[in-house]
PDB file of N, CA and C in Angstrom:
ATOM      1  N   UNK A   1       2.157  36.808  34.180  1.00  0.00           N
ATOM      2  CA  UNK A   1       0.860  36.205  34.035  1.00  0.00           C
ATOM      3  C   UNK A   1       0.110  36.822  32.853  1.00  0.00           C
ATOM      4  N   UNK A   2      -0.077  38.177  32.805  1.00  0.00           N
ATOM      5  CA  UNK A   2      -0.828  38.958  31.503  1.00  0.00           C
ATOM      6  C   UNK A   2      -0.195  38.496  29.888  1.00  0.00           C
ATOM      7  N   UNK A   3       1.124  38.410  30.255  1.00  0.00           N
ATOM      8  CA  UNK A   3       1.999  38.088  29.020  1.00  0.00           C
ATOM      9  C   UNK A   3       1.913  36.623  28.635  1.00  0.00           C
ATOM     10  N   UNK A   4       1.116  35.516  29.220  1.00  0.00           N
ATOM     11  CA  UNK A   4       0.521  34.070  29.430  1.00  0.00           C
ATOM     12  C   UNK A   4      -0.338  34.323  28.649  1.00  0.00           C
ATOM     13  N   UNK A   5      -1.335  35.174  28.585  1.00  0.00           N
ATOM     14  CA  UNK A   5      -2.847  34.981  28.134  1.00  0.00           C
ATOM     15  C   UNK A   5      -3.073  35.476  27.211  1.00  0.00           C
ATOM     16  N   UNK A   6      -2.159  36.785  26.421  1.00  0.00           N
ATOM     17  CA  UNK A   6      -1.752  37.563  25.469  1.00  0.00           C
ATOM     18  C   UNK A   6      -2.220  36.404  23.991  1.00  0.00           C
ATOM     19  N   UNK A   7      -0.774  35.387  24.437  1.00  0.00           N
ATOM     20  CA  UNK A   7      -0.684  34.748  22.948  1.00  0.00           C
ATOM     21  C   UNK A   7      -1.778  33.534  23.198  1.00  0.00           C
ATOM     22  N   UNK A   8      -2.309  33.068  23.891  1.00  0.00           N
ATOM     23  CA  UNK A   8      -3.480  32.368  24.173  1.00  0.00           C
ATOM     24  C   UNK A   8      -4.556  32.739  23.432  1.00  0.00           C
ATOM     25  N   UNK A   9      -5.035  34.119  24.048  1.00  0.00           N
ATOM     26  CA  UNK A   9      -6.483  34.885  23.302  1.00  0.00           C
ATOM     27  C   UNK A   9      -5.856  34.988  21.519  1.00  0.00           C
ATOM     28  N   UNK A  10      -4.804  35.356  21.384  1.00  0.00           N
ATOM     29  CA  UNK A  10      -4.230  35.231  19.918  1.00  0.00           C
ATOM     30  C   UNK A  10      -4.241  34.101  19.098  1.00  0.00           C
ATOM     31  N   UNK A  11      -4.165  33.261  19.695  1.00  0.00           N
ATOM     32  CA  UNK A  11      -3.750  31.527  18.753  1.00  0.00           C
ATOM     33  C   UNK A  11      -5.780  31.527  18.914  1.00  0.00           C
ATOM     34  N   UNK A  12      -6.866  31.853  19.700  1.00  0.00           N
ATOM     35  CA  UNK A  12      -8.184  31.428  20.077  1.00  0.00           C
ATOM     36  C   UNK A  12      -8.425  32.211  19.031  1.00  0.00           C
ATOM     37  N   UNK A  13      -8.496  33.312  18.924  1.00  0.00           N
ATOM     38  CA  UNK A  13      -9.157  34.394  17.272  1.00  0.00           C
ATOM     39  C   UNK A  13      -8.084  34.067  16.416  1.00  0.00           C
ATOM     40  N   UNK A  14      -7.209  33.675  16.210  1.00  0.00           N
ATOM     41  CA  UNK A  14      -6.425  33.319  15.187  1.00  0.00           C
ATOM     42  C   UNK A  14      -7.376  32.375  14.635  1.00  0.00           C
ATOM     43  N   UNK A  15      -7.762  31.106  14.851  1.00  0.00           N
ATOM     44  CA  UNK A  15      -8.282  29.656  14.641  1.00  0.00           C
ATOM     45  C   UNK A  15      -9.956  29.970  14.388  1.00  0.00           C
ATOM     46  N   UNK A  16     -10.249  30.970  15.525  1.00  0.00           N
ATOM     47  CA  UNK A  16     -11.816  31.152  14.718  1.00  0.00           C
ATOM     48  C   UNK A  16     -11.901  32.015  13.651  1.00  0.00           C
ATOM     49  N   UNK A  17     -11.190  32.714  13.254  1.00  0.00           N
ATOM     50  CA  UNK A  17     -11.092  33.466  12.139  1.00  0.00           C
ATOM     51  C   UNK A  17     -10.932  32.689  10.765  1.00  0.00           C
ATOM     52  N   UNK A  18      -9.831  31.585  11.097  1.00  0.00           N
ATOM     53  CA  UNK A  18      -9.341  30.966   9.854  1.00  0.00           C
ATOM     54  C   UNK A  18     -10.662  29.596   9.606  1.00  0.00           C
ATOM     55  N   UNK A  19     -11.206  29.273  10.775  1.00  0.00           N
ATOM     56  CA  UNK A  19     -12.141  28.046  10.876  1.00  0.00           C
ATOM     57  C   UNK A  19     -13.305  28.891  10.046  1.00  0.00           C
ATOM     58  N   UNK A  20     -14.185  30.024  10.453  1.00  0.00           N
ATOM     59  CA  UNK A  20     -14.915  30.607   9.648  1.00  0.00           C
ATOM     60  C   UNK A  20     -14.871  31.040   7.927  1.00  0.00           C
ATOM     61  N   UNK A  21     -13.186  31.507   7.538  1.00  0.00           N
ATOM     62  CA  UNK A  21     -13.085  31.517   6.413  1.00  0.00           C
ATOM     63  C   UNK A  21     -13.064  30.296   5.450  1.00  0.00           C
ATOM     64  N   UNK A  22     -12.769  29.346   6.182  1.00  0.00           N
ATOM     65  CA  UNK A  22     -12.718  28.185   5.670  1.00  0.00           C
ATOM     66  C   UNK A  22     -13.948  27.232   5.087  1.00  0.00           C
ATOM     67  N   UNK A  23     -15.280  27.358   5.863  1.00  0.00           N
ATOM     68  CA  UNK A  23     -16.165  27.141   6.708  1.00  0.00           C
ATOM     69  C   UNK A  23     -17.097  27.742   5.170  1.00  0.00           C
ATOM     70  N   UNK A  24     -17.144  29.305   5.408  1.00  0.00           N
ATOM     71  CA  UNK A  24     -16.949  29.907   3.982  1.00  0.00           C
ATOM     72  C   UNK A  24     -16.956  29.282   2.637  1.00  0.00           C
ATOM     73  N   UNK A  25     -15.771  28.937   2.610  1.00  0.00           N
ATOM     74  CA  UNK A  25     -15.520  28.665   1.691  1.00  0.00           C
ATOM     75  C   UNK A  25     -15.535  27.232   1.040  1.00  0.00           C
ATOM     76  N   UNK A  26     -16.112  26.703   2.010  1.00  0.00           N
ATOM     77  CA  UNK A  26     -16.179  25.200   1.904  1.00  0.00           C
ATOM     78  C   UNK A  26     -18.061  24.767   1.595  1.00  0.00           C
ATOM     79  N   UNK A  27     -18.850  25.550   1.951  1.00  0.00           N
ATOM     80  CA  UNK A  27     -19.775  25.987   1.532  1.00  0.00           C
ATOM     81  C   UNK A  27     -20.612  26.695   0.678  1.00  0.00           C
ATOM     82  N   UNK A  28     -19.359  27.657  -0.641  1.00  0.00           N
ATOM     83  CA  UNK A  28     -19.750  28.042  -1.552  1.00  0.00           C
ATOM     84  C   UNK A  28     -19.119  27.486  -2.287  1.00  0.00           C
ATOM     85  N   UNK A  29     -18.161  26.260  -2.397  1.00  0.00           N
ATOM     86  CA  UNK A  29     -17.778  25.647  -3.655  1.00  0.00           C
ATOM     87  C   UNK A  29     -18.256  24.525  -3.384  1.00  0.00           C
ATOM     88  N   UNK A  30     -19.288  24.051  -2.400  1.00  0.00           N
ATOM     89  CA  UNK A  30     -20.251  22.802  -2.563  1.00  0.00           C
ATOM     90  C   UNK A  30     -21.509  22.744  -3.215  1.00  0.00           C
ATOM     91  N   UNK A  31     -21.907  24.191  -3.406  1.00  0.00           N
ATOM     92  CA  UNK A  31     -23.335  24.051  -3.369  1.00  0.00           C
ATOM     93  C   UNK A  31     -23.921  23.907  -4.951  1.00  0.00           C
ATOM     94  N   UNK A  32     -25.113  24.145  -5.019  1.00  0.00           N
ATOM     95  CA  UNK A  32     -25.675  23.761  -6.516  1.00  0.00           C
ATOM     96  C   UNK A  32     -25.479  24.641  -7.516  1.00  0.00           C
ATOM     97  N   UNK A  33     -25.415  25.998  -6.648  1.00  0.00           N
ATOM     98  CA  UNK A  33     -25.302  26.938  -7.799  1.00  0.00           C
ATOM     99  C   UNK A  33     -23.717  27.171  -8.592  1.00  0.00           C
ATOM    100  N   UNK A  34     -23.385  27.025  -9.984  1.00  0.00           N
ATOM    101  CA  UNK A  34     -22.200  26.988 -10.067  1.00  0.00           C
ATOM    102  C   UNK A  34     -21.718  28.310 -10.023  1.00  0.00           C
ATOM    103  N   UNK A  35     -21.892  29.671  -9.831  1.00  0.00           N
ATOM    104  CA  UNK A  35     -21.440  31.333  -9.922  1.00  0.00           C
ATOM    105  C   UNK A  35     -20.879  31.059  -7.936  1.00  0.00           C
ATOM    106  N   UNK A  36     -21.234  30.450  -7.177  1.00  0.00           N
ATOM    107  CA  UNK A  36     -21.206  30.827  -5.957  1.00  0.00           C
ATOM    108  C   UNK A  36     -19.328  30.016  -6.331  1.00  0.00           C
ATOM    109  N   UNK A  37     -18.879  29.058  -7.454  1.00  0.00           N
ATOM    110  CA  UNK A  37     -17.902  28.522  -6.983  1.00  0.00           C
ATOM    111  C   UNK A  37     -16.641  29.498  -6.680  1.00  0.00           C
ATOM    112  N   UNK A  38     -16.770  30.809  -8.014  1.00  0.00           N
ATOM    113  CA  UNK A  38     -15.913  31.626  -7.669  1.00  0.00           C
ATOM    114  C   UNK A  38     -15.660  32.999  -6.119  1.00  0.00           C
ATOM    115  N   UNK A  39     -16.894  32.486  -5.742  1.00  0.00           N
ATOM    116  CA  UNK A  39     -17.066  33.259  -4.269  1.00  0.00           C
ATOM    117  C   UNK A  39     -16.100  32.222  -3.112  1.00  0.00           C
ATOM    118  N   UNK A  40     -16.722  30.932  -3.550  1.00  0.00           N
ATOM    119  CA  UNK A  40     -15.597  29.610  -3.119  1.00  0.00           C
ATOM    120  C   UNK A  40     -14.105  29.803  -2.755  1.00  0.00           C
ATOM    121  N   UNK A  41     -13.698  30.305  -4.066  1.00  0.00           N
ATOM    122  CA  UNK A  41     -11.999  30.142  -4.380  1.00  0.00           C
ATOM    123  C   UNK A  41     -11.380  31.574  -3.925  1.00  0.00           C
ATOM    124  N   UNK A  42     -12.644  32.233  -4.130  1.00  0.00           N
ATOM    125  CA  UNK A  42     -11.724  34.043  -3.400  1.00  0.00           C
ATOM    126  C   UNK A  42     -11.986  33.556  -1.725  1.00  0.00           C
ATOM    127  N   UNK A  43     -12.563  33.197  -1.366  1.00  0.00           N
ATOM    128  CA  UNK A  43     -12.705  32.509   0.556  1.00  0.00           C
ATOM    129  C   UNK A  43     -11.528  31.961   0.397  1.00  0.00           C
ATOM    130  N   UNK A  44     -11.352  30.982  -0.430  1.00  0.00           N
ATOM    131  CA  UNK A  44      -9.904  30.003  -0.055  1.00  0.00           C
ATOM    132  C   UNK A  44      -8.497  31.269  -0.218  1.00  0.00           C
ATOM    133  N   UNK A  45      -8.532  32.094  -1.594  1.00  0.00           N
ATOM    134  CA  UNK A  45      -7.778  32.827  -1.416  1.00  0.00           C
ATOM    135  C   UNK A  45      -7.873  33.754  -0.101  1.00  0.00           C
ATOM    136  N   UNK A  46      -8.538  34.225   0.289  1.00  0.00           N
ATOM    137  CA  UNK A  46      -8.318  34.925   1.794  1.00  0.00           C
ATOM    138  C   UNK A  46      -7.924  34.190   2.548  1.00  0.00           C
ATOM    139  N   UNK A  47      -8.390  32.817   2.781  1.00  0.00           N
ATOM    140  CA  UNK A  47      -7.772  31.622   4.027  1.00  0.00           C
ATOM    141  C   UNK A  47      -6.213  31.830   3.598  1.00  0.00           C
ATOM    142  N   UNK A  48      -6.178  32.281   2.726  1.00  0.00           N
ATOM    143  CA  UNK A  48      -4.012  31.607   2.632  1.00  0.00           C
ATOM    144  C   UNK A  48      -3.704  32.821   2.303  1.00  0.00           C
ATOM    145  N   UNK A  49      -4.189  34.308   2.469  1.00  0.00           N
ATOM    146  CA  UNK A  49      -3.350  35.294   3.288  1.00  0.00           C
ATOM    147  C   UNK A  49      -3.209  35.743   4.423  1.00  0.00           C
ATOM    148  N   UNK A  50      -4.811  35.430   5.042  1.00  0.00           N
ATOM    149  CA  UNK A  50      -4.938  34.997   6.199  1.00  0.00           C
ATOM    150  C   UNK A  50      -4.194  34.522   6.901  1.00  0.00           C
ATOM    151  N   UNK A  51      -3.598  33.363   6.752  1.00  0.00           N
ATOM    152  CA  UNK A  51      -2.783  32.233   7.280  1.00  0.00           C
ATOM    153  C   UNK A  51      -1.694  32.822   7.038  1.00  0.00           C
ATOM    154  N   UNK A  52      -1.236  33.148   5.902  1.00  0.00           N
ATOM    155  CA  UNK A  52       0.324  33.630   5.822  1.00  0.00           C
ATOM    156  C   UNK A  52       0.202  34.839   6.665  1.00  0.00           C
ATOM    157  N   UNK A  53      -0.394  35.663   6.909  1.00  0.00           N
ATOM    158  CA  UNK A  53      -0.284  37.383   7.478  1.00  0.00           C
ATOM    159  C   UNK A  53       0.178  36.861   9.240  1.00  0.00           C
ATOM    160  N   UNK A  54      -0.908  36.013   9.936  1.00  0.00           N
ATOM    161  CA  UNK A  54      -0.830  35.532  11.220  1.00  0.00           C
ATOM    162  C   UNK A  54       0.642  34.993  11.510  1.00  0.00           C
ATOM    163  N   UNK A  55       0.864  33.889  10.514  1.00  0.00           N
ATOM    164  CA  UNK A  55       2.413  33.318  10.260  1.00  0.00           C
ATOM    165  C   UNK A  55       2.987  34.212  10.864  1.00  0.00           C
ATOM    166  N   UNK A  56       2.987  35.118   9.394  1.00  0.00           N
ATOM    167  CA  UNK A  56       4.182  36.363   9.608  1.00  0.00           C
ATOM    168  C   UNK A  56       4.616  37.155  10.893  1.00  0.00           C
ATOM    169  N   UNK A  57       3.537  37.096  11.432  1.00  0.00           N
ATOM    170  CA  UNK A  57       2.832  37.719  12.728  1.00  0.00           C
ATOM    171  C   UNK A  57       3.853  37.044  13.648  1.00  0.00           C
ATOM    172  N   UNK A  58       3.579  35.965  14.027  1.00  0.00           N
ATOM    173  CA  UNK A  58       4.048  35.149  15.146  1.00  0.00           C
ATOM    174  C   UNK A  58       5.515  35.313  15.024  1.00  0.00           C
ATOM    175  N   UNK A  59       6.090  34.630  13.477  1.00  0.00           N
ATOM    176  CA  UNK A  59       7.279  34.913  13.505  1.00  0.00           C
ATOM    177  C   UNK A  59       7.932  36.243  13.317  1.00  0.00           C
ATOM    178  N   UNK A  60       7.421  37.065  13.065  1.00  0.00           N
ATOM    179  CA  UNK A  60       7.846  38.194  13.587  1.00  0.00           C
ATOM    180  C   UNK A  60       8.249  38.468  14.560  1.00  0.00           C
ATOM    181  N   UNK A  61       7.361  37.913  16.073  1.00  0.00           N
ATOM    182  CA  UNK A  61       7.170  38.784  17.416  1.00  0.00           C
ATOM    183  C   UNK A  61       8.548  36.947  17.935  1.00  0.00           C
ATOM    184  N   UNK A  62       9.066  35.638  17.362  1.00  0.00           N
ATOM    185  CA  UNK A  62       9.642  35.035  17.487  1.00  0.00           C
ATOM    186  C   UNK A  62      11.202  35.243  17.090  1.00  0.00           C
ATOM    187  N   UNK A  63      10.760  36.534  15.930  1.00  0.00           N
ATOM    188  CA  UNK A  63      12.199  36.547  15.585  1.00  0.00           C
ATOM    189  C   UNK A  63      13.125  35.398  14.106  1.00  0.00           C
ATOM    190  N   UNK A  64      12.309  34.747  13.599  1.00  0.00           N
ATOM    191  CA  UNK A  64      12.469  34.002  13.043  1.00  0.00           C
ATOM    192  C   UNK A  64      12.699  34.351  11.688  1.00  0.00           C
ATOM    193  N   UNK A  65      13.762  35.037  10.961  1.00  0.00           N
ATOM    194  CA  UNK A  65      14.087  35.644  10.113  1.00  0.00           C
ATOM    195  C   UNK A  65      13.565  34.721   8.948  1.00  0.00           C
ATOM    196  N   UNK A  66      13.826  33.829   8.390  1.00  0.00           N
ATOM    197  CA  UNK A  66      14.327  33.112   7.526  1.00  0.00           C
ATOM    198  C   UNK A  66      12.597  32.700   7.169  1.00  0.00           C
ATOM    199  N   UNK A  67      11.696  31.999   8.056  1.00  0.00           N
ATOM    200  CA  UNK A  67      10.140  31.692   8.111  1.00  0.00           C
ATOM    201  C   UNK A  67       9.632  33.496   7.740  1.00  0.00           C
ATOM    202  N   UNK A  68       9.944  34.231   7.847  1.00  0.00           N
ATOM    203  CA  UNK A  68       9.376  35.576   7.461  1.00  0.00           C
ATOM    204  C   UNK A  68       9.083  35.552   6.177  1.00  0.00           C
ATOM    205  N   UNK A  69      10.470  35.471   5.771  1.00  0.00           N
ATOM    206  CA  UNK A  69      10.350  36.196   4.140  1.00  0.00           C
ATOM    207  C   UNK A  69      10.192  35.009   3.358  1.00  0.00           C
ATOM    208  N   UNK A  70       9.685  33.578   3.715  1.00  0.00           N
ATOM    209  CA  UNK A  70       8.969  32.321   3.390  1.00  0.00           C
ATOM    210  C   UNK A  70       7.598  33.221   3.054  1.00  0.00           C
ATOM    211  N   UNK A  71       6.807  33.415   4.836  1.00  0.00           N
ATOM    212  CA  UNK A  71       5.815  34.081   4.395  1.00  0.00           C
ATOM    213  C   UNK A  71       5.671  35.348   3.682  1.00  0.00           C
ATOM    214  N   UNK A  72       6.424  35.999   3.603  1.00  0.00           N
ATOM    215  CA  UNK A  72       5.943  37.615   2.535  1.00  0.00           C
ATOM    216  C   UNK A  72       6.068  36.707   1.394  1.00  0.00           C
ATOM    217  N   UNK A  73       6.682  36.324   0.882  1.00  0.00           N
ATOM    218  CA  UNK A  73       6.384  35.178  -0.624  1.00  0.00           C
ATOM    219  C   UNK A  73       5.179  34.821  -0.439  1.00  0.00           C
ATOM    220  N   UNK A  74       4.743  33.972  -0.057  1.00  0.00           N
ATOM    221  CA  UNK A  74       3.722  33.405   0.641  1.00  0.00           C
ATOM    222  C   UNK A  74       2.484  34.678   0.251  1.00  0.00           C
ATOM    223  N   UNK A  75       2.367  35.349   0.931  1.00  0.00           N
ATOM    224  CA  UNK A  75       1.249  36.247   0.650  1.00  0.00           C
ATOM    225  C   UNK A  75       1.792  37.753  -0.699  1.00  0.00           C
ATOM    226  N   UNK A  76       2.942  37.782  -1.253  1.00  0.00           N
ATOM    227  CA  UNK A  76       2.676  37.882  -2.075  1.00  0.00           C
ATOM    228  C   UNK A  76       2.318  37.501  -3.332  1.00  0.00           C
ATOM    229  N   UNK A  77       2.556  35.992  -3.338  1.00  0.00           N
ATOM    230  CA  UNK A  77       1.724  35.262  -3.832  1.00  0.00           C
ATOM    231  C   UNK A  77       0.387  35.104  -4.321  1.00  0.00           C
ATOM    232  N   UNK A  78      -0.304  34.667  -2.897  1.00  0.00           N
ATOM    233  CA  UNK A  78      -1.509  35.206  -2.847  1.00  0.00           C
ATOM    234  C   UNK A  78      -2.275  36.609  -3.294  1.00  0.00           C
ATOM    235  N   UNK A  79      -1.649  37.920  -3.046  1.00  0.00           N
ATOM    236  CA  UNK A  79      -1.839  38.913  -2.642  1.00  0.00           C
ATOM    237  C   UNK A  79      -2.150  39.255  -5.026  1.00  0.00           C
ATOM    238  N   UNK A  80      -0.979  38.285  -5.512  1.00  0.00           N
ATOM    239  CA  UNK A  80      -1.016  38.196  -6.928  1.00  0.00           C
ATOM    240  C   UNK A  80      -2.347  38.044  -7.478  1.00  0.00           C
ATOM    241  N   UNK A  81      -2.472  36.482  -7.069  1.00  0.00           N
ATOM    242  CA  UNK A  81      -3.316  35.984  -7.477  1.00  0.00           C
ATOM    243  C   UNK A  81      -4.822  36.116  -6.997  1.00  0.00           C
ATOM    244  N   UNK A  82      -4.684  36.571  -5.639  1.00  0.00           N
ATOM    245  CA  UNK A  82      -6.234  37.680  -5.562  1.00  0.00           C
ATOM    246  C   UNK A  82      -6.271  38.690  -6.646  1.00  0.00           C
ATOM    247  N   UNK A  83      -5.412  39.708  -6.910  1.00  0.00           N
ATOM    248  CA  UNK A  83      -5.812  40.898  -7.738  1.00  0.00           C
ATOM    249  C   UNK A  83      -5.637  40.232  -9.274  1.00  0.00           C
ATOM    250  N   UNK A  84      -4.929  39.463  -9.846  1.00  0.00           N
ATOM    251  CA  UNK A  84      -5.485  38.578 -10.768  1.00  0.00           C
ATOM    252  C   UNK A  84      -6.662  38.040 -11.372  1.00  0.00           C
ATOM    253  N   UNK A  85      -7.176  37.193 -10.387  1.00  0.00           N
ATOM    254  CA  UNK A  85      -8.634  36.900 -10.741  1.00  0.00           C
ATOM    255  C   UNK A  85      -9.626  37.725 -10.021  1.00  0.00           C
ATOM    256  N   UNK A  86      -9.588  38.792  -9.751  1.00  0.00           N
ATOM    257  CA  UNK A  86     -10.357  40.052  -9.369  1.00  0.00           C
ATOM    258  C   UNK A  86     -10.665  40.542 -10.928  1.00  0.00           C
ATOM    259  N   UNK A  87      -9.138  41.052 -11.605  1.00  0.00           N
ATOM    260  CA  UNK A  87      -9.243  41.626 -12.897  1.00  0.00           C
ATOM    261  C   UNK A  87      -9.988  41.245 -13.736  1.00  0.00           C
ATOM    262  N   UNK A  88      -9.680  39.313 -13.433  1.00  0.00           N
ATOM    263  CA  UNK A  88      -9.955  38.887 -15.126  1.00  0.00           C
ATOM    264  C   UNK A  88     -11.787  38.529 -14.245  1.00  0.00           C
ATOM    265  N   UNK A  89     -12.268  38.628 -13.154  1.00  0.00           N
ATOM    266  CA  UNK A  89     -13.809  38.506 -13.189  1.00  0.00           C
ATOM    267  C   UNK A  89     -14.351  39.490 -12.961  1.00  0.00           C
ATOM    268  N   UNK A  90     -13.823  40.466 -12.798  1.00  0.00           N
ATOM    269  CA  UNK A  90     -14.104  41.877 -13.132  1.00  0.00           C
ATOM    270  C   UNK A  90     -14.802  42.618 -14.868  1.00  0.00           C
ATOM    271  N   UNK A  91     -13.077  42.059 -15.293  1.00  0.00           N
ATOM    272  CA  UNK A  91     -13.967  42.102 -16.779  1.00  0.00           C
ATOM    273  C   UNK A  91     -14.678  41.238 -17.388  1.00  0.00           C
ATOM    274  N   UNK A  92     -14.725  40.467 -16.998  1.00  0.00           N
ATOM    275  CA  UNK A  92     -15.800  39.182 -17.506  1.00  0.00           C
ATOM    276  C   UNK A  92     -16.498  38.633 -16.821  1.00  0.00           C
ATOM    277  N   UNK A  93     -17.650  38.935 -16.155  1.00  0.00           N
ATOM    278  CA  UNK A  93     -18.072  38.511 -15.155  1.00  0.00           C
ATOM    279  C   UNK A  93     -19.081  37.009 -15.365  1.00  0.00           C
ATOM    280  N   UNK A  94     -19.178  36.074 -14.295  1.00  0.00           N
ATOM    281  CA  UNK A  94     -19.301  34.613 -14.871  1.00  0.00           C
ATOM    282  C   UNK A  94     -21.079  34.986 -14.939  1.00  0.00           C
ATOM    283  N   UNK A  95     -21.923  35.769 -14.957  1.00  0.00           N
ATOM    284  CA  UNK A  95     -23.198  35.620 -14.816  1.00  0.00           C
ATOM    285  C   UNK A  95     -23.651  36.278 -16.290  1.00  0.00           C
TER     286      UNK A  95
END
């Protein structure tokens, strides 16, 4: 029964976590100001390591060799292209 509710409460903060980042981010690349768009696209970049890390997660504890190292691509990917455009708005900042 405990081992029922485990991945339940998991998939419930899984989904509000990713619904909020999303949520996020769907709200700073709408709005008027154009500097908030790049706050926008780093939200979306967290939604899709986010998403890949949980992935990884599940199939991990499934065993699913092959969907794993899909996702470590997957978020190293991401993991790129966050510290990428970190650098280049780091040194150049849009304001």
């Amino acid at each position: 029964m405990k081992n029922e509710a485990s991945p339940k409460k998991w998939k419930i903060s899984r989904n509000i976590t990713l619904v909020t980042i999303i949520l996020i981010s769907i709200r700073y690349l709408f709005d008027e100001n154009p500097f908030n768009d790049h706050i926008g696209w780093f939200a979306m970049l967290f939604f899709w390591i986010f998403k890949g890390m949980f992935d990884l997660f599940e199939d991990k504890r499934q065993g699913d060799k092959k969907s794993m190292v899909a996702n470590i691509i997957f978020l190293a990917v991401g993991f790129g292209l966050l510290l990428w455009q970190s650098i280049k708005w780091i040194g150049n900042p849009p304001y």
